[in-house]
C-alpha atoms as a PDB file:
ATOM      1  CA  UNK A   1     -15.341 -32.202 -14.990  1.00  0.00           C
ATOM      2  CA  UNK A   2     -11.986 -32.728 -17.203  1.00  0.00           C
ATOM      3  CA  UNK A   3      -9.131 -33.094 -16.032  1.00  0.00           C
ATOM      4  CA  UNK A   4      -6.288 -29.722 -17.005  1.00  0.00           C
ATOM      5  CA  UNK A   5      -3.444 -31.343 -18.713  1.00  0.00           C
ATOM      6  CA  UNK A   6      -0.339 -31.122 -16.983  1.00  0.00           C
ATOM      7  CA  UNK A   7       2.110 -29.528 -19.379  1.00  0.00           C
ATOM      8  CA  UNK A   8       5.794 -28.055 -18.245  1.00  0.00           C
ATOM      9  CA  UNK A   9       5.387 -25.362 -20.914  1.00  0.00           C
ATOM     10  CA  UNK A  10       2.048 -23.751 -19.053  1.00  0.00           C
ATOM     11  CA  UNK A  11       4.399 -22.121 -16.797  1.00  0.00           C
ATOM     12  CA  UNK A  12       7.589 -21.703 -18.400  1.00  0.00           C
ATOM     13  CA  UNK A  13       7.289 -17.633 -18.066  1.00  0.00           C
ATOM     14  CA  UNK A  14       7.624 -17.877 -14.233  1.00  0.00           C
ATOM     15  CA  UNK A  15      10.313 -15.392 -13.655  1.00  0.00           C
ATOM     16  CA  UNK A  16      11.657 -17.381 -10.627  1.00  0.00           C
ATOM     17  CA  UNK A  17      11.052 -20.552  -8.940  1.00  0.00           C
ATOM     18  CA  UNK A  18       8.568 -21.336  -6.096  1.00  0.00           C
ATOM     19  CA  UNK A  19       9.479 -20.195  -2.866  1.00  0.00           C
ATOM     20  CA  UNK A  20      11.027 -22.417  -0.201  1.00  0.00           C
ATOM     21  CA  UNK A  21       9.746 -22.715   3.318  1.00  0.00           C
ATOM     22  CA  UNK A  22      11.734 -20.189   4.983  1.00  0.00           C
ATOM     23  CA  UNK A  23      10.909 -17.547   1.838  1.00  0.00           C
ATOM     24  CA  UNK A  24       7.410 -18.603   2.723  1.00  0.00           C
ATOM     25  CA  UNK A  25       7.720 -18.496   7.030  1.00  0.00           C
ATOM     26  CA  UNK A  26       9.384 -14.997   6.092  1.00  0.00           C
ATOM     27  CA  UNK A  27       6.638 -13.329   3.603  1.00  0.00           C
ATOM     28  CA  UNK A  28       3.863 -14.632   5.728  1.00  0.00           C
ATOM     29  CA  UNK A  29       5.334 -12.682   8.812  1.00  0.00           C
ATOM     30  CA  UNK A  30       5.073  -9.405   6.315  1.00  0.00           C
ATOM     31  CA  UNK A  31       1.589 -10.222   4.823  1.00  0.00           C
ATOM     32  CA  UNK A  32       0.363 -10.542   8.474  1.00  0.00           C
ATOM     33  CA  UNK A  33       1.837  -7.558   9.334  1.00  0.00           C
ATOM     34  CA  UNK A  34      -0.222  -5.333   6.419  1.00  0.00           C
ATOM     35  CA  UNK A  35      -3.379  -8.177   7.516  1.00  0.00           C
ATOM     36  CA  UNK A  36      -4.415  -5.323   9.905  1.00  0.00           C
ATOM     37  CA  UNK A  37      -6.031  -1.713   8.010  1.00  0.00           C
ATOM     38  CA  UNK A  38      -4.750  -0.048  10.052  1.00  0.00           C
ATOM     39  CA  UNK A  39      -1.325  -1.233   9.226  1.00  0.00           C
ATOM     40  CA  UNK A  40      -1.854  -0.653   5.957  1.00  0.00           C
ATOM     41  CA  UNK A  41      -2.602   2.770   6.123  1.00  0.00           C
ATOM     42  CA  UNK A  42       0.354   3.647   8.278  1.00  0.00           C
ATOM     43  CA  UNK A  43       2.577   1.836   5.581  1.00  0.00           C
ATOM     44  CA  UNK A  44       0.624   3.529   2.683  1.00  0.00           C
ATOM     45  CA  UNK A  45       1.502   6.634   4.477  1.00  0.00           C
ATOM     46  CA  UNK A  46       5.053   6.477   5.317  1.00  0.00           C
ATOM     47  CA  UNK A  47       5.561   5.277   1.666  1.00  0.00           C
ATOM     48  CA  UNK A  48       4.009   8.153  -0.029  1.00  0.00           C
ATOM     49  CA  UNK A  49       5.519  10.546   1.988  1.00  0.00           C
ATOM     50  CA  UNK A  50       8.017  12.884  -0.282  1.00  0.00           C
ATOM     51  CA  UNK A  51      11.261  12.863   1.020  1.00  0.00           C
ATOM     52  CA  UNK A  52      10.983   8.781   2.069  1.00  0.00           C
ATOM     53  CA  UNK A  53      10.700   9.463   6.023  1.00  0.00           C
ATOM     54  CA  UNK A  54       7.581  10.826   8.359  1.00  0.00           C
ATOM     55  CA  UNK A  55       7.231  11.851  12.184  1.00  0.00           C
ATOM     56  CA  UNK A  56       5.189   9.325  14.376  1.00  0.00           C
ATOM     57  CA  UNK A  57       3.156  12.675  15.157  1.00  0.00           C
ATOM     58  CA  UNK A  58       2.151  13.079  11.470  1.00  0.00           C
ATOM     59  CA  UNK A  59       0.836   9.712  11.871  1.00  0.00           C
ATOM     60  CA  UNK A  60      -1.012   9.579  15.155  1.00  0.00           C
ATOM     61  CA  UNK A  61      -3.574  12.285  13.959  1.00  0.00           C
ATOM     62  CA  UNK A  62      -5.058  10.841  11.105  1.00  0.00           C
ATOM     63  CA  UNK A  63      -6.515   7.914  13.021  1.00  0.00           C
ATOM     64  CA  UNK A  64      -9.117   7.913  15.915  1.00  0.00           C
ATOM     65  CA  UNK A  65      -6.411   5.851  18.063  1.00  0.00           C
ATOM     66  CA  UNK A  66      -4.547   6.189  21.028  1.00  0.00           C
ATOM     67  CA  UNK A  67      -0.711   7.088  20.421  1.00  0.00           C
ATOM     68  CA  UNK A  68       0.275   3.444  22.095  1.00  0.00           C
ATOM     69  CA  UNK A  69      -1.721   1.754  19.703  1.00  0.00           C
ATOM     70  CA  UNK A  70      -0.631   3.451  17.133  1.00  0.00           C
ATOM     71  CA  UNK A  71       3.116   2.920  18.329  1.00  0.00           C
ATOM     72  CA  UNK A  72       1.959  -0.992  18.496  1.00  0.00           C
ATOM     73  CA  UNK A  73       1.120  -1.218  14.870  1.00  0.00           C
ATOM     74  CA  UNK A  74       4.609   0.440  13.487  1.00  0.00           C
ATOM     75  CA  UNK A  75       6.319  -2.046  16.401  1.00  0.00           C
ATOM     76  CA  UNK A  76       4.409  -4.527  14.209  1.00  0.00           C
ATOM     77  CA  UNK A  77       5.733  -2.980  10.962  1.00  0.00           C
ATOM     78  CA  UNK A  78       8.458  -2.568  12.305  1.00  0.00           C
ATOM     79  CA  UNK A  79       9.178  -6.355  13.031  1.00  0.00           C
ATOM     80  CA  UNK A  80       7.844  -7.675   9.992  1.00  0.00           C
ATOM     81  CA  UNK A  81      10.837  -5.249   8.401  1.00  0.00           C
ATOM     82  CA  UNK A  82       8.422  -3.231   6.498  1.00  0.00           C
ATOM     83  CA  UNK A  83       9.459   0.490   8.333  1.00  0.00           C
ATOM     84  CA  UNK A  84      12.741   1.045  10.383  1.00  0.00           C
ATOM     85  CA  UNK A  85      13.295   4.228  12.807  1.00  0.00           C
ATOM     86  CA  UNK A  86      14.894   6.716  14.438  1.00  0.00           C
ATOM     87  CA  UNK A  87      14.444   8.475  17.301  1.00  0.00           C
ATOM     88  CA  UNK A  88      15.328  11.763  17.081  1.00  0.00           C
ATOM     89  CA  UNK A  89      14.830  14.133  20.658  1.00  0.00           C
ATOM     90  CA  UNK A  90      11.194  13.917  21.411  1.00  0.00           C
ATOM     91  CA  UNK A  91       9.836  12.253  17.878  1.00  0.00           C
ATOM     92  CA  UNK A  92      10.381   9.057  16.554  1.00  0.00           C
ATOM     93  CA  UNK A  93      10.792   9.176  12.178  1.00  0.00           C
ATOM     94  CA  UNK A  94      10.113   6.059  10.228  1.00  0.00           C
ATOM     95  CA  UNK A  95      11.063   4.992   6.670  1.00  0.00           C
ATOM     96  CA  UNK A  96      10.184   1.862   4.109  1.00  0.00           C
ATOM     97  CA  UNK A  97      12.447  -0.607   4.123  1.00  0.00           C
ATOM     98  CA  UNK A  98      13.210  -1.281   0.387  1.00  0.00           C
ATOM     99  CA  UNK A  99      14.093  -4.924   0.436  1.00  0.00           C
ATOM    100  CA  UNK A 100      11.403  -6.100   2.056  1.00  0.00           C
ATOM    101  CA  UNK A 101       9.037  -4.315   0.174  1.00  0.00           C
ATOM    102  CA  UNK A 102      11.130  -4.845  -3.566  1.00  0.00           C
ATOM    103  CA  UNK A 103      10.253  -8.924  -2.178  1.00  0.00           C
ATOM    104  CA  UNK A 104       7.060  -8.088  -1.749  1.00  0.00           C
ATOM    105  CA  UNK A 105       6.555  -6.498  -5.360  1.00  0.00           C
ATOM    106  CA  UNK A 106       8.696  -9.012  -6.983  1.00  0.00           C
ATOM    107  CA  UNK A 107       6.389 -11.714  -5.473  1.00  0.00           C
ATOM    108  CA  UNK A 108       3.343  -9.949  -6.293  1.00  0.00           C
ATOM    109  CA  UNK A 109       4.178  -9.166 -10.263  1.00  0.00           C
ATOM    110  CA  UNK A 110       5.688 -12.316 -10.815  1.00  0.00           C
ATOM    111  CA  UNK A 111       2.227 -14.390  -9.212  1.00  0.00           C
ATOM    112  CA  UNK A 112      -0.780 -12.334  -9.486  1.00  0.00           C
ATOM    113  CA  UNK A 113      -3.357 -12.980 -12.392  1.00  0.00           C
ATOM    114  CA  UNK A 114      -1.636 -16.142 -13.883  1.00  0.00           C
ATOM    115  CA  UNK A 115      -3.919 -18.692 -14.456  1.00  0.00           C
ATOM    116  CA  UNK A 116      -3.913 -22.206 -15.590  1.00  0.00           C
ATOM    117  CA  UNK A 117      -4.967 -22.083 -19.074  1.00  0.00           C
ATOM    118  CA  UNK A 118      -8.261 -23.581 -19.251  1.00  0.00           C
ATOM    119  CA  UNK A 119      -8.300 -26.310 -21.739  1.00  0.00           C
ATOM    120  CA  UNK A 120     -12.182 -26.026 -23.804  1.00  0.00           C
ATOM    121  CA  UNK A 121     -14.064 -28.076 -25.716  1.00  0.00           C
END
């Protein structure tokens, strides 16, 4: 097998440098968070809602879950400062957070698909 030479230049288009520990403790919490499918349909859902906020009973419906489970996952979102909340009377309305999910994009377009170049031959 040979050896990839280590060259500085291979990764001189990084837009930003690695992340620290606590950038890493912090973006874990989130990518646990949208681990679940469930979770990631709720957040799917709140973000593609026009208007940028949704009812928790718009949610509730569209999955064969009890409302407290339901209201467990967004407490998950919720923590990992993906959604924040209102109450409002009765219903409870929940939003994106932007920063936490402008880190996550940043992180994502800056990382995903770069390779090593793969020296042939």
């Amino acid at each position: 097998m040979q050896e990839l030479p280590v060259d500085a230049s291979c990764c001189a288009d990084l837009a930003a440098a690695p992340l620290g520990e606590d950038q890493a403790v912090e973006l874990a919490a989130v990518f646990k968070a949208l681990g679940d499918p469930v979770r990631l349909r709720l957040l799917s859902m709140i973000a593609s809602r026009a208007g940028g906020e949704v009812c928790v009973c718009e949610l509730t419906p569209a999955f064969a879950l009890s409302q407290p489970t339901i209201s467990h996952h967004l407490k998950l979102l919720r923590q990992a400062k993906l959604v924040d909340c209102e109450r409002r009377g009765t219903w409870v309305y929940y939003w994106l957070v932007p920063e936490t999910t402008d880190k996550l994009s940043s992180l994502l377009a800056g990382r995903i698909g770069r390779a090593l170049p793969v020296a042939t031959g």
